[in-house]
Protein backbone atom coordinates (compact mmCIF):
# COMPACT_ATOMS: atom_id res chain seq x y z
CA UNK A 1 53.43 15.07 -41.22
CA UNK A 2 54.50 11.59 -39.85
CA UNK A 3 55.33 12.00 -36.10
CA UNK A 4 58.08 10.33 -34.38
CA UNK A 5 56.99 6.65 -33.92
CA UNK A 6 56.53 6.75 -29.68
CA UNK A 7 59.89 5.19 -27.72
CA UNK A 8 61.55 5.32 -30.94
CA UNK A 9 65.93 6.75 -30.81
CA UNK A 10 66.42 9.46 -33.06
CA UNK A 11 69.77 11.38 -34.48
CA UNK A 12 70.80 14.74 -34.80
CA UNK A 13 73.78 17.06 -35.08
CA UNK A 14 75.18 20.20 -35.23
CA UNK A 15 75.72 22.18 -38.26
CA UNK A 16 79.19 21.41 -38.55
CA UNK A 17 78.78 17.50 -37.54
CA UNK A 18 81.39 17.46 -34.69
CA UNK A 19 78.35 16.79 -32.35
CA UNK A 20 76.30 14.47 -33.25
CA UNK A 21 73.66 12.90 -30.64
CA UNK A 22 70.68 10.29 -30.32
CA UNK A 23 67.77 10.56 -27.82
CA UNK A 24 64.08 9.44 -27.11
CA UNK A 25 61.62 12.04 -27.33
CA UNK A 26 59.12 11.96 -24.56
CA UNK A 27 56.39 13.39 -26.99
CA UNK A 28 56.20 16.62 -29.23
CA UNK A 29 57.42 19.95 -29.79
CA UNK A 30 57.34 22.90 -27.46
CA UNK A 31 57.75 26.52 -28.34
CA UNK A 32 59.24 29.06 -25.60
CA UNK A 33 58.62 32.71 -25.99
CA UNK A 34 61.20 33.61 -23.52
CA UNK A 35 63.32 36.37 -23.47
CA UNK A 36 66.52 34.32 -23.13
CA UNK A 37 65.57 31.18 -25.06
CA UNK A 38 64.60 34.53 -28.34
CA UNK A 39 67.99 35.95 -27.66
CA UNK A 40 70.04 32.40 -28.01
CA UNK A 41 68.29 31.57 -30.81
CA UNK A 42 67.43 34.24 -32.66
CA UNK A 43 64.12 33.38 -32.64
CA UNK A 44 61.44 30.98 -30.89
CA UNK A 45 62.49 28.18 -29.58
CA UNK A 46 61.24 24.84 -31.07
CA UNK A 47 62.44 21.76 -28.76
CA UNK A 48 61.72 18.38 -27.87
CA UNK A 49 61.70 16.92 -23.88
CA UNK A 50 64.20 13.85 -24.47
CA UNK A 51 64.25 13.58 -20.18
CA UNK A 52 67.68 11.71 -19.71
CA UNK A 53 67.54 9.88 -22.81
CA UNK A 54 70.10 12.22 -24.88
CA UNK A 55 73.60 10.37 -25.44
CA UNK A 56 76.22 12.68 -26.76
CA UNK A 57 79.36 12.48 -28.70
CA UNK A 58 81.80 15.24 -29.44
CA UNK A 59 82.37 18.02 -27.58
CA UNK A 60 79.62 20.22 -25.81
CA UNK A 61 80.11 24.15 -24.42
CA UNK A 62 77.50 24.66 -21.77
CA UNK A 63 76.08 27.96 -20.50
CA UNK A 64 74.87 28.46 -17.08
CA UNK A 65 71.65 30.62 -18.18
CA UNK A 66 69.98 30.60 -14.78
CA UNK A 67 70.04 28.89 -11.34
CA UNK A 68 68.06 25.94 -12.42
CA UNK A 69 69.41 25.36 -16.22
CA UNK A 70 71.86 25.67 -18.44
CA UNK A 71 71.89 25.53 -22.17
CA UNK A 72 74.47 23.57 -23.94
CA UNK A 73 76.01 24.19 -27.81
CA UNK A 74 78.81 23.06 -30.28
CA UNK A 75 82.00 25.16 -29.60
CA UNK A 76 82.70 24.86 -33.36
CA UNK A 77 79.59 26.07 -35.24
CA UNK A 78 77.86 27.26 -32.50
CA UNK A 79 74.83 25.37 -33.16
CA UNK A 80 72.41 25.66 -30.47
CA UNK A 81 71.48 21.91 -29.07
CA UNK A 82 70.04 21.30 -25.67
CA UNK A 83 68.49 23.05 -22.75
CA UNK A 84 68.65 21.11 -19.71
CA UNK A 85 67.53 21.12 -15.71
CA UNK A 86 70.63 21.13 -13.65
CA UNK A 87 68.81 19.05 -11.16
CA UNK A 88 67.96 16.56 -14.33
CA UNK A 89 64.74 14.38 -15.55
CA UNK A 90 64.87 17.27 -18.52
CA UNK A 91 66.65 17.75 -21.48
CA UNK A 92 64.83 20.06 -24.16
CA UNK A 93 66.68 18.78 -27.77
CA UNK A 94 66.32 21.84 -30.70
CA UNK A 95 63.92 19.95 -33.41
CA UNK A 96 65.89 21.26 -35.56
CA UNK A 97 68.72 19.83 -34.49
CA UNK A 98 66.95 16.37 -35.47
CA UNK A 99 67.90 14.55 -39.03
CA UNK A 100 63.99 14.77 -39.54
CA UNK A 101 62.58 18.26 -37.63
CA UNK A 102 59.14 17.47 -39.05
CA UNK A 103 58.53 14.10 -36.87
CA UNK A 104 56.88 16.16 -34.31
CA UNK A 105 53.52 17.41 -33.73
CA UNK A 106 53.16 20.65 -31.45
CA UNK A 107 52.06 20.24 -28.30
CA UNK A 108 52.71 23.70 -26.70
CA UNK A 109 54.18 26.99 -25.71
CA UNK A 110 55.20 28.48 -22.86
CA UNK A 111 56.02 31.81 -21.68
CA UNK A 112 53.24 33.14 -23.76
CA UNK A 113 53.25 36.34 -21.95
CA UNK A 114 56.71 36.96 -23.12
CA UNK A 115 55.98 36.29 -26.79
CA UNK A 116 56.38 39.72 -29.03
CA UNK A 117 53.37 40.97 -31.10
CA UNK A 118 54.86 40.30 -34.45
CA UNK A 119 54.13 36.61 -34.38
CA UNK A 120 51.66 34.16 -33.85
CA UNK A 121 50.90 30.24 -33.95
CA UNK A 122 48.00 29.17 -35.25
CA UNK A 123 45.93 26.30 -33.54
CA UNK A 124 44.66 25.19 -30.23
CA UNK A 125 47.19 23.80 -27.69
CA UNK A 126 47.88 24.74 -24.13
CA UNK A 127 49.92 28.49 -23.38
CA UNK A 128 51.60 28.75 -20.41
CA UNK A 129 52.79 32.03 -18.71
CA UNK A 130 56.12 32.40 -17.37
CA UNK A 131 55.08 32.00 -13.96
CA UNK A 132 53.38 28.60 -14.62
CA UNK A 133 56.50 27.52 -16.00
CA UNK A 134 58.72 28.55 -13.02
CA UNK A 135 56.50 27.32 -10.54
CA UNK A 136 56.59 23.72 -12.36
CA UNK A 137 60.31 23.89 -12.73
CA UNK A 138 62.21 26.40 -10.95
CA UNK A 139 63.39 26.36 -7.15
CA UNK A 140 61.82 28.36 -4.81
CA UNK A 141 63.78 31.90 -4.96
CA UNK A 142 65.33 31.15 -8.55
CA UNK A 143 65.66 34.22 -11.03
CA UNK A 144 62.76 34.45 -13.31
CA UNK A 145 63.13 33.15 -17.03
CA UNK A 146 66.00 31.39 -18.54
């Protein structure tokens, strides 16, 4: 695997290609186990913290999934794209949104207590719970999970 050279702009897209985007990736790939982020992707979710790096073109639907976030996908294909604080300094990109998915090296997952039985990643990286998570990034009397 050759990671993503450090401060270097990547591109990515939809399936379709009527969203197309380029960002800076503030390190590796994260995997959520949450319940929502399983359901909305129809599996784990593999992303990428971009921060406020992510410049967009074409048109975006976004889905208020909580308080604090909202996820945000191509009205087209239906592509799945970003996650992103709605107070900002976060935008999660899918890797696989990426031309090149494989320029990242895992660096961790997060709400491991949510994570089903059937499935497991192999290797040693930090595992957050959900309430770890929440308490880093969610305001004070926010729903749980996102």
């Amino acid at each position: 695997m050759v990671e993503a050279e450090e401060g270097a702009r990547l591109a990515g897209r939809c399936l379709c290609g009527a969203v197309t985007f380029t960002a800076t990736p503030q390190g590796g790939m994260h995997a959520c186990h949450c319940e929502s982020c399983r359901r909305i992707s129809g599996g784990v979710s593999l992303s990428v913290d971009c921060g406020d790096s992510l410049e967009v073109a074409g048109p975006v639907a976004t889905y208020n999934s909580s308080e604090w976030a909202e996820r945000q996908f191509c009205p087209s294909c239906g592509s799945g794209l970003f996650w992103r604080l709605k107070a900002g300094g976060m935008t999660m990109v899918s890797v696989q949104a990426f031309d090149d998915p494989g320029a990242f090296g895992f660096e961790s997952e997060i709400y491991i207590d949510s994570k089903p039985a059937n499935y497991d990643f192999a290797g040693d990286r930090p595992r957050l719970t959900g309430a770890e998570v929440e308490a880093m990034y969610a305001p004070q009397n926010a729903p749980s999970e996102d």
